[in-house]
Structure formats: structure tokens, C-alpha cells
N, C-alpha and C. Protein backbone atom coordinates (compact mmCIF):
# COMPACT_ATOMS: atom_id res chain seq x y z
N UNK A 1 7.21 141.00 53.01
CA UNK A 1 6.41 139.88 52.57
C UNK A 1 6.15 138.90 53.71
N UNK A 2 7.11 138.77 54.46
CA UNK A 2 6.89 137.98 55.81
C UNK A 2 6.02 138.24 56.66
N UNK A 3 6.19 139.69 57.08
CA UNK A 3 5.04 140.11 57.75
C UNK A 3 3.49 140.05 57.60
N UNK A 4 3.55 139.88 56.51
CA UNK A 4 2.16 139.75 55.38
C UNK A 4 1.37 138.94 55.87
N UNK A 5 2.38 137.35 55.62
CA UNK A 5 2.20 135.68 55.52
C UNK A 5 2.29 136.26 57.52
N UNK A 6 2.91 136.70 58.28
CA UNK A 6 2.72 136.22 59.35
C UNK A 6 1.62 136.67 60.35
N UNK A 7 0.81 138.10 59.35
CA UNK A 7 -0.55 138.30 59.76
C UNK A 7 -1.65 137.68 58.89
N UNK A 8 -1.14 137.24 58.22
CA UNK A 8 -2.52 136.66 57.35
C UNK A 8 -2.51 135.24 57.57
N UNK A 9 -1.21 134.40 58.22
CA UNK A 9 -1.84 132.97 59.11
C UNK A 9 -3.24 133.13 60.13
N UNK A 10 -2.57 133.77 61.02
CA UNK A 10 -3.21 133.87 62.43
C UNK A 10 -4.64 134.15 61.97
N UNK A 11 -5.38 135.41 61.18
CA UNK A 11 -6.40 135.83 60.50
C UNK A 11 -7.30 133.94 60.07
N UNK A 12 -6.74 133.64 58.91
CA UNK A 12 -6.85 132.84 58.15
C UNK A 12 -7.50 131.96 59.18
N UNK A 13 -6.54 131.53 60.09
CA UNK A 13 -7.05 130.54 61.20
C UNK A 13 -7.94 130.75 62.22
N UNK A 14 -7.73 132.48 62.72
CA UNK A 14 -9.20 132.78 63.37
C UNK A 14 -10.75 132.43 62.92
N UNK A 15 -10.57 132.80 60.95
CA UNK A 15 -11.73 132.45 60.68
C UNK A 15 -12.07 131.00 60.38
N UNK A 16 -11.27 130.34 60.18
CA UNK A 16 -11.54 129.08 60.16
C UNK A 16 -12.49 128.31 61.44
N UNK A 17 -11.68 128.82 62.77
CA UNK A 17 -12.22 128.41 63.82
C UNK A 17 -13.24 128.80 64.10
N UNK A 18 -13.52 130.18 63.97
CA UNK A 18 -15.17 130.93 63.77
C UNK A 18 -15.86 130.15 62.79
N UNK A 19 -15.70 129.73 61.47
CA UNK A 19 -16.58 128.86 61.00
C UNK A 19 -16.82 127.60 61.24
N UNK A 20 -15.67 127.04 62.13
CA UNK A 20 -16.13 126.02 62.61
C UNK A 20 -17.28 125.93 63.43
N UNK A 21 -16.76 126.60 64.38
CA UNK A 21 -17.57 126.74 65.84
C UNK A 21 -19.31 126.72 65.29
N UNK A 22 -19.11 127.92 63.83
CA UNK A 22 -20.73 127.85 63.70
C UNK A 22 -21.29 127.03 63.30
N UNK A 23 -20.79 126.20 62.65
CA UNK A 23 -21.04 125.11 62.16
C UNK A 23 -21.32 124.16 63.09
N UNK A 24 -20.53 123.66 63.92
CA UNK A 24 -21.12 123.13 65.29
C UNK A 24 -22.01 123.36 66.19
N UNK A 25 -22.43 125.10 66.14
CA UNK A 25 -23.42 125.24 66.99
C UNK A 25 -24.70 125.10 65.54
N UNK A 26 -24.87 124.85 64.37
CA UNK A 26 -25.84 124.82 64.00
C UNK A 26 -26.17 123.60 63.92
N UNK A 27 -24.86 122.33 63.61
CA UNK A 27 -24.98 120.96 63.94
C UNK A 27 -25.71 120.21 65.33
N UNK A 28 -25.63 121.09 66.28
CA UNK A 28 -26.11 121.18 67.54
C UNK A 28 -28.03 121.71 67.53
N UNK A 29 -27.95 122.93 66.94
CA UNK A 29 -29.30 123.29 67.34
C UNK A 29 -29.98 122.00 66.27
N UNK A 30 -29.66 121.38 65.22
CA UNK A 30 -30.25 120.75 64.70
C UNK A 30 -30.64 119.44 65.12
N UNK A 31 -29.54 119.38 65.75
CA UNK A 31 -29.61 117.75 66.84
C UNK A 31 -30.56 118.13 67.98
N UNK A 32 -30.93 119.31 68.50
CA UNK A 32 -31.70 119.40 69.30
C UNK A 32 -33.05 119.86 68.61
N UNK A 33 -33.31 120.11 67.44
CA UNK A 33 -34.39 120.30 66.60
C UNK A 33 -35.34 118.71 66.54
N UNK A 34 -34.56 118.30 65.86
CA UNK A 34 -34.43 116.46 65.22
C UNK A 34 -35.50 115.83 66.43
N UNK A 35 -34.82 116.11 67.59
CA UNK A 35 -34.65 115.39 69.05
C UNK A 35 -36.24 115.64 69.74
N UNK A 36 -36.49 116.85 69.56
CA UNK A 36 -37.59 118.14 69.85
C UNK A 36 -38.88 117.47 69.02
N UNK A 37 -38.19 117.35 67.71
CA UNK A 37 -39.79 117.08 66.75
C UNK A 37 -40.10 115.43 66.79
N UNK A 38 -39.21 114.60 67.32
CA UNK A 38 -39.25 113.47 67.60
C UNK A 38 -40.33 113.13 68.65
N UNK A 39 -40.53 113.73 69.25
CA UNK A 39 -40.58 113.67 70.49
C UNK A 39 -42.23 114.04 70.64
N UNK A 40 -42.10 115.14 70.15
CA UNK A 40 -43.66 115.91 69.95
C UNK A 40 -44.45 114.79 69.22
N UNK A 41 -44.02 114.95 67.92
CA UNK A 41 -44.50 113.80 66.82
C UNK A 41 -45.23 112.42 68.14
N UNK A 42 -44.59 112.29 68.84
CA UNK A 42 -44.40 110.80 69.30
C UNK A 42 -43.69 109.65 67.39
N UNK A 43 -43.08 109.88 67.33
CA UNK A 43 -42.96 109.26 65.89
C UNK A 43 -42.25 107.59 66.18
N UNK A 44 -42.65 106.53 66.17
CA UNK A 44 -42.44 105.54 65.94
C UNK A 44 -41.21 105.30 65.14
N UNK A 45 -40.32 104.25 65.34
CA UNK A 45 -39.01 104.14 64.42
C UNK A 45 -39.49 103.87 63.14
N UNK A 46 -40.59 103.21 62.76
CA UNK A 46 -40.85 102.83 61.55
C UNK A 46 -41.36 104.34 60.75
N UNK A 47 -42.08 105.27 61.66
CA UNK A 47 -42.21 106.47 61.02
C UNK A 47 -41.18 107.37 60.53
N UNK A 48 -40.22 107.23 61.84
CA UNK A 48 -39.00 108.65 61.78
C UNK A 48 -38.20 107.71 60.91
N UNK A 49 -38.28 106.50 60.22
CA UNK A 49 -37.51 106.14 59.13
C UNK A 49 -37.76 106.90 57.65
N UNK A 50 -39.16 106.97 58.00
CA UNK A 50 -39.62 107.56 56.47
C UNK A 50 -39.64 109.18 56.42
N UNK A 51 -40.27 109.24 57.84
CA UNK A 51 -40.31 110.98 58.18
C UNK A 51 -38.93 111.53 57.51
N UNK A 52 -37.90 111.50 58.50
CA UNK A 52 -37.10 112.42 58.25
C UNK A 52 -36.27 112.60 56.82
N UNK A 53 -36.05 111.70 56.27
CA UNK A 53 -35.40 111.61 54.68
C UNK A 53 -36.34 112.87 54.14
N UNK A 54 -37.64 112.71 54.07
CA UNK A 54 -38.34 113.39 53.46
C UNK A 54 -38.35 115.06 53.89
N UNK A 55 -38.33 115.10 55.04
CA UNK A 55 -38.23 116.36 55.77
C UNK A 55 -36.92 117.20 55.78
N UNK A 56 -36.12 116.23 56.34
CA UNK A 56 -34.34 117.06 55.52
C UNK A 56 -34.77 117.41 54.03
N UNK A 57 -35.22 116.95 52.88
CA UNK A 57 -34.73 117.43 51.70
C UNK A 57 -35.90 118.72 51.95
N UNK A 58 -36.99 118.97 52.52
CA UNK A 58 -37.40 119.83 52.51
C UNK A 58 -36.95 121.06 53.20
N UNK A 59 -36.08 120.95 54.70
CA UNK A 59 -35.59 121.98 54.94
C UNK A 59 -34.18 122.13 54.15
N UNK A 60 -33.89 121.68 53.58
CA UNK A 60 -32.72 121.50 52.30
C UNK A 60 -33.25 123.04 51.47
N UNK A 61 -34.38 122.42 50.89
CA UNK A 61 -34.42 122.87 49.70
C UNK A 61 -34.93 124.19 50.17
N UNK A 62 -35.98 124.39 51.58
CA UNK A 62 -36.10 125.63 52.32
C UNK A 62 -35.28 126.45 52.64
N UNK A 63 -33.97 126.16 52.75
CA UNK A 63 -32.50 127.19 53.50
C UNK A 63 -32.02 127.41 51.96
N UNK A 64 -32.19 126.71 50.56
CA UNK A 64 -31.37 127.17 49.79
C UNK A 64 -32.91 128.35 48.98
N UNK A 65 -34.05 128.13 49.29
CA UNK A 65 -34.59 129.64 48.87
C UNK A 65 -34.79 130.57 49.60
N UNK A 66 -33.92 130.52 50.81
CA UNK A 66 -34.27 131.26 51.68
C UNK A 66 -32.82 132.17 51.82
N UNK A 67 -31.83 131.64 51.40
CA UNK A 67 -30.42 131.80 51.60
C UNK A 67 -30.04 132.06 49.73
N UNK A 68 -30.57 131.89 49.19
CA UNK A 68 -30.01 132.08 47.76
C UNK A 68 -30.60 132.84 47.10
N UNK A 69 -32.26 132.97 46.96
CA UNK A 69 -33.02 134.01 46.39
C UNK A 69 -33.21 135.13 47.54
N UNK A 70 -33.85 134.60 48.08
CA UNK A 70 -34.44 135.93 49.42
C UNK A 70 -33.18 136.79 50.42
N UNK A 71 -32.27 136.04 50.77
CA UNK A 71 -30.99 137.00 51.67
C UNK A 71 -30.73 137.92 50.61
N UNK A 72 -30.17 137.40 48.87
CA UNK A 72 -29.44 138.18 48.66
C UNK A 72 -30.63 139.72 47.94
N UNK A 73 -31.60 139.33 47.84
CA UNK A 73 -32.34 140.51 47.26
C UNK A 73 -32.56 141.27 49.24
N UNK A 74 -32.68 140.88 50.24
CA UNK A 74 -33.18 141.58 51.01
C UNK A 74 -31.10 142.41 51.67
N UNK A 75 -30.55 141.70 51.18
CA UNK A 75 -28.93 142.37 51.42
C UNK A 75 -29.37 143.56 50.37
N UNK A 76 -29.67 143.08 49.34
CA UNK A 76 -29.00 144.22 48.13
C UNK A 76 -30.09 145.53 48.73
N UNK A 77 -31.28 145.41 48.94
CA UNK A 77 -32.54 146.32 49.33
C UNK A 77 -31.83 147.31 49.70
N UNK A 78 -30.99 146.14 51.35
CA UNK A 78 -30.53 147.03 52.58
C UNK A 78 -29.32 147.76 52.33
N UNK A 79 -28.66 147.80 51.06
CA UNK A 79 -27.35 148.30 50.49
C UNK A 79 -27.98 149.43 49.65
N UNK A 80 -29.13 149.28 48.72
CA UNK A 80 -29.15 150.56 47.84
C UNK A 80 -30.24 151.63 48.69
N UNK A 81 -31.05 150.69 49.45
CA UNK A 81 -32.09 151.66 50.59
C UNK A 81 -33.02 152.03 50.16
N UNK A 82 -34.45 151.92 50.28
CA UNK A 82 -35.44 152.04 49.10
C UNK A 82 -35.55 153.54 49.28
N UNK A 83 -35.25 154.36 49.81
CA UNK A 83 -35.62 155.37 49.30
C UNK A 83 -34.76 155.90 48.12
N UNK A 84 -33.68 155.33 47.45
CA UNK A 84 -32.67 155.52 46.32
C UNK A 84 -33.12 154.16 45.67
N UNK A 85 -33.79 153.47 45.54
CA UNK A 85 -34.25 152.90 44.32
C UNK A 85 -35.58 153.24 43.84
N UNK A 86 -35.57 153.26 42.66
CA UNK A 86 -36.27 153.49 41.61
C UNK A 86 -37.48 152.62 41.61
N UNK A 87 -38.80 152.73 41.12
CA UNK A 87 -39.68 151.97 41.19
C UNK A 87 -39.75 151.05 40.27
N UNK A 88 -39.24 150.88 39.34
CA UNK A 88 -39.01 149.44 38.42
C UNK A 88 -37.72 148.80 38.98
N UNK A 89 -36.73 148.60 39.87
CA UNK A 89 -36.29 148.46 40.39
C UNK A 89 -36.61 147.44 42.05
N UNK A 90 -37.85 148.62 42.71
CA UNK A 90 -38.05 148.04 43.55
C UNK A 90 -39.31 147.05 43.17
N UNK A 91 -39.81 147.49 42.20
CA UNK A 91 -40.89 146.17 41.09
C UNK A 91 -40.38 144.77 41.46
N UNK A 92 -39.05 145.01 40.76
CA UNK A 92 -37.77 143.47 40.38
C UNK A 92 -37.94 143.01 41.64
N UNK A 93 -37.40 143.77 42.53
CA UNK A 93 -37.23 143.36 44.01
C UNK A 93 -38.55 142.29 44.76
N UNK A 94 -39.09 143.13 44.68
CA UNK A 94 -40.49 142.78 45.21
C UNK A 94 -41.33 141.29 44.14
N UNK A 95 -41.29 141.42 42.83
CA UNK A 95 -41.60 140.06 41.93
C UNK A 95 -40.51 138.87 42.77
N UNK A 96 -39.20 138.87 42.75
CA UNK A 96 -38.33 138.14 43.07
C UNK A 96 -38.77 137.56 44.38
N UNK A 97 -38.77 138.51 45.77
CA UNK A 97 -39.41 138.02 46.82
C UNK A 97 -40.85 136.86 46.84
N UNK A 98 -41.56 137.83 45.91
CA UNK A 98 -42.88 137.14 45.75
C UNK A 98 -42.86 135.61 45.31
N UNK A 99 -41.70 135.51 44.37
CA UNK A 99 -41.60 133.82 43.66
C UNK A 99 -41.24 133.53 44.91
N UNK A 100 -40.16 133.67 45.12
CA UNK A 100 -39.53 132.87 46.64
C UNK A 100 -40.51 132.75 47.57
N UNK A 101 -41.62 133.57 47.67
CA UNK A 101 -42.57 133.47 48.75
C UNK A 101 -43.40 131.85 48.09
N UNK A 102 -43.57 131.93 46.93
CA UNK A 102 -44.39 131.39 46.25
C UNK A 102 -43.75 129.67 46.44
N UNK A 103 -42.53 129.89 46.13
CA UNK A 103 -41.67 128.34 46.03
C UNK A 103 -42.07 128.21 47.22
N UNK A 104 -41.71 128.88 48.77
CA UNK A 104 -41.48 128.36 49.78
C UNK A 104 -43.04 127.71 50.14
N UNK A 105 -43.97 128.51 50.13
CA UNK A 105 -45.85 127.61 49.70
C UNK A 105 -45.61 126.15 48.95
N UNK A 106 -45.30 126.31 47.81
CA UNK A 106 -45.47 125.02 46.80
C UNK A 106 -44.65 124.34 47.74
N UNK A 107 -43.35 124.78 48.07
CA UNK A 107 -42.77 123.19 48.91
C UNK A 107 -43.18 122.88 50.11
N UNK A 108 -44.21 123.68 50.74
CA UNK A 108 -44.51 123.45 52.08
C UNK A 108 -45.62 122.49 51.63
N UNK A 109 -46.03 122.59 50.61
CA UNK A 109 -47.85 121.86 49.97
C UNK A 109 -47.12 120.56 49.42
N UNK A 110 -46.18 120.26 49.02
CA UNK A 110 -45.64 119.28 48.82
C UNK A 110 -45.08 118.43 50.14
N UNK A 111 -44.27 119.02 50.85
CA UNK A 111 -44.20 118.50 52.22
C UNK A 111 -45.29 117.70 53.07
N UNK A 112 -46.63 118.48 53.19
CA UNK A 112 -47.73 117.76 53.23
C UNK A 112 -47.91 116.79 52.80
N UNK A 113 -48.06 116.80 51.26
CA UNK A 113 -48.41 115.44 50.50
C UNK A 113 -47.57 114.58 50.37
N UNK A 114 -46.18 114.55 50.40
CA UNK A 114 -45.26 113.42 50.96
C UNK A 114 -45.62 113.01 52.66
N UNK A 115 -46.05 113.77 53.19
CA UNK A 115 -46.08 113.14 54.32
C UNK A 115 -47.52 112.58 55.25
N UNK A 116 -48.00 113.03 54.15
CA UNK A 116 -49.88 112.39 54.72
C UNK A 116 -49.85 110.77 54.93
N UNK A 117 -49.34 109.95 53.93
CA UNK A 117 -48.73 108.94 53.91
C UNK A 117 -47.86 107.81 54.92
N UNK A 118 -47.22 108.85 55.52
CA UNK A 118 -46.19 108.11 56.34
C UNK A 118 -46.36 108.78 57.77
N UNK A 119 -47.09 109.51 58.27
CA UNK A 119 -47.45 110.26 59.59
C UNK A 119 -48.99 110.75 59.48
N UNK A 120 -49.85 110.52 58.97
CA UNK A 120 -50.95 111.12 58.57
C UNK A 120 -51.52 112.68 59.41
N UNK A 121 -52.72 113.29 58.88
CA UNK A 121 -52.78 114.53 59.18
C UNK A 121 -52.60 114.97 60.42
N UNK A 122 -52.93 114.39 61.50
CA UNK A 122 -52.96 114.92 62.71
C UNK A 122 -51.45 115.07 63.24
N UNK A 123 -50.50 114.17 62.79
CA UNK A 123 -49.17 114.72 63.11
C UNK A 123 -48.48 115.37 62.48
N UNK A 124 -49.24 115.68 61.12
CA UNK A 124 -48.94 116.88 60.18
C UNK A 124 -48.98 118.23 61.22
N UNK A 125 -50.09 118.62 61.66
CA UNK A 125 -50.29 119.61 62.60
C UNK A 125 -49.70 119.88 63.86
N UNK A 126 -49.54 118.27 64.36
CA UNK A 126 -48.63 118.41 65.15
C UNK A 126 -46.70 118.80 64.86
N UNK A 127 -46.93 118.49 64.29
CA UNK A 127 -45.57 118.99 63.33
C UNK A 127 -45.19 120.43 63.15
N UNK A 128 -46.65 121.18 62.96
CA UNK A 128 -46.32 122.72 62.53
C UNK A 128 -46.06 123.50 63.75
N UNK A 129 -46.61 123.13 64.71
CA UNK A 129 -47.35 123.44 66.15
C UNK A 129 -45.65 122.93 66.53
N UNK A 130 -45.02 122.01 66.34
CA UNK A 130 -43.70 121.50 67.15
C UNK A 130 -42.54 122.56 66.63
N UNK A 131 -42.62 122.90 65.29
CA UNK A 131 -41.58 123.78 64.22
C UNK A 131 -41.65 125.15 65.55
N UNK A 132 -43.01 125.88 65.57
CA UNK A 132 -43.08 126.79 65.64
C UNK A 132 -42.54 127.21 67.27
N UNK A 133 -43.41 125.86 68.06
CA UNK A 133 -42.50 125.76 69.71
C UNK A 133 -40.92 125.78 69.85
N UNK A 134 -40.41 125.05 69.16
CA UNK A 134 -39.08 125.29 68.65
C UNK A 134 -38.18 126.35 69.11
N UNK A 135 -38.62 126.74 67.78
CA UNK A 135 -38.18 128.16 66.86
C UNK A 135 -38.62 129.35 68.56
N UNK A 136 -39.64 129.16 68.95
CA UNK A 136 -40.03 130.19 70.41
C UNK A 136 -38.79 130.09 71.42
N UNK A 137 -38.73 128.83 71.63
CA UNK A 137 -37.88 127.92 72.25
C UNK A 137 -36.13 128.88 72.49
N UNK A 138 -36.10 127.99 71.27
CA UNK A 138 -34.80 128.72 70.73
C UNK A 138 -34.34 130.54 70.57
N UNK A 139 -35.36 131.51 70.16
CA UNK A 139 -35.53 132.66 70.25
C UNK A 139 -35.21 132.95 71.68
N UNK A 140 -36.38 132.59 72.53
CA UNK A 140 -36.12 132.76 74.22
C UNK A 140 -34.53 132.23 74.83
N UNK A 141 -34.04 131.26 74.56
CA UNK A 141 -32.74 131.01 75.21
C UNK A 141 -31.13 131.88 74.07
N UNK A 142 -31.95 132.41 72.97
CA UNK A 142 -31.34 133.72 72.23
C UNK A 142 -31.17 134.49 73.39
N UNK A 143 -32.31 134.80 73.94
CA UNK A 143 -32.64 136.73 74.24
C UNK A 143 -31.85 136.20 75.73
N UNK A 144 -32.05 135.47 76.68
CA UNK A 144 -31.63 134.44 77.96
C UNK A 144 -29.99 134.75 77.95
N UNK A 145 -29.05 134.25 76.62
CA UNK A 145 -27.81 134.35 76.36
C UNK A 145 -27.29 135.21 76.16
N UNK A 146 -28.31 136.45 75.72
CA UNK A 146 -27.83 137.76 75.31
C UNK A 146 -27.73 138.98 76.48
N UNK A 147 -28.34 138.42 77.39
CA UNK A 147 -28.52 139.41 78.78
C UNK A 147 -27.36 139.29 79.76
């Protein structure tokens, strides 16, 4: 029983520290996200007061349909393998994706219209144009770290 408890500390605490760490490096890419769209925007303090409240709950509510509906149907896909599912099956699959495709539209069209208001259109665009530099950004110093 000792032996048990004295491999399942060390374990226990490896993963802890692994979830830390990720957690910090996502606390990080976000601080350098934040920092990035600030910047592009040119956003005024009186803007990035209103901007960002509004924008966190949207990538909020973006990571939980993206992470709650869509991972787990595209895990389960990659577990049963479409060539062993059934076509009412891969129906389900595919309707399910489609809502999630659908939510992630409606909240992006909502995002807009909360924010026409408080940044108007042209830094709307500039906004999409900053997401997407980003995201390039970040990909490239991926592939950079991986070599």
C-alpha cells in the first residue's frame, strides 16, 4: 500500500505542475493577445474600457462551444472512425457540428452589434484582420519552437 501512495504522490504532482505550466502559458499567450489587439485597434482607454468586458464574454462563450459541443463530437468521430459509423449516426454527428457552427455565427453577429457602439465599424474590421494576424503570428513561432 505504501508503494502505491509513494508512486502515486510524485505522478499526482507531475500533473499538477503540467497543468499549471499550461495554464500559464495560456495566461501568457492571452496577455500577449490582449496586448496585440490593443494595439492594432489603436483603442483609447475609454474604448478598451468598454471593448474588452464585452469581448472576453465572447471568447468565453466561444471556447465553451468550441470545447464542449465541437471537441467532444470531433474526439468521439476520431474514436469510432467514420468508416464504422453508420449513417444516422454520422447524420447526429454532422447536425451537432452544424448547430455549433451555427452558435459560433450568431455569437460572432452579436459581437458585432455590441460593439458597433463602442469601437465603430472600421475597428470592427480592424479587429478581424488583428484576430487573424495573431493567430498567424502565434502558429509561426509554433512551427519556429518546434524545429
Amino acid at each position: 500500500m505504501k508503494l502505491k501512495l509513494k508512486l502515486f504522490l510524485p505522478i499526482l504532482l507531475l500533473f499538477s505542475l503540467c497543468s499549471f505550466a499550461q495554464k500559464e502559458k495560456w495566461e501568457k499567450i492571452k496577455a500577449l493577445k490582449v496586448s496585440y489587439i490593443t494595439t492594432e485597434l489603436e483603442l483609447t482607454p475609454q474604448e478598451s474600457e468598454k471593448f474588452w468586458p464585452i469581448y472576453n464574454v465572447y471568447e468565453s462563450k466561444q471556447y465553451q462551444i468550441r470545447h464542449n459541443k465541437m471537441k467532444p463530437c470531433i474526439k468521439r468521430i476520431d474514436e469510432v472512425g467514420l468508416d464504422k459509423m453508420s449513417a444516422k449516426e454520422a447524420e447526429a454527428y454532422l447536425n451537432k457540428l452544424e448547430a455549433a457552427d451555427r452558435e459560433l455565427f450568431e455569437l460572432r453577429e452579436k459581437l458585432v452589434t455590441d460593439l458597433k457602439p463602442v469601437i465603430g465599424a472600421a475597428k470592427i474590421l480592424k479587429l478581424k484582420k488583428a484576430e487573424e494576424d495573431f493567430k498567424q503570428k502565434l502558429l509561426e513561432k509554433y512551427k519556429q519552437n518546434k524545429s
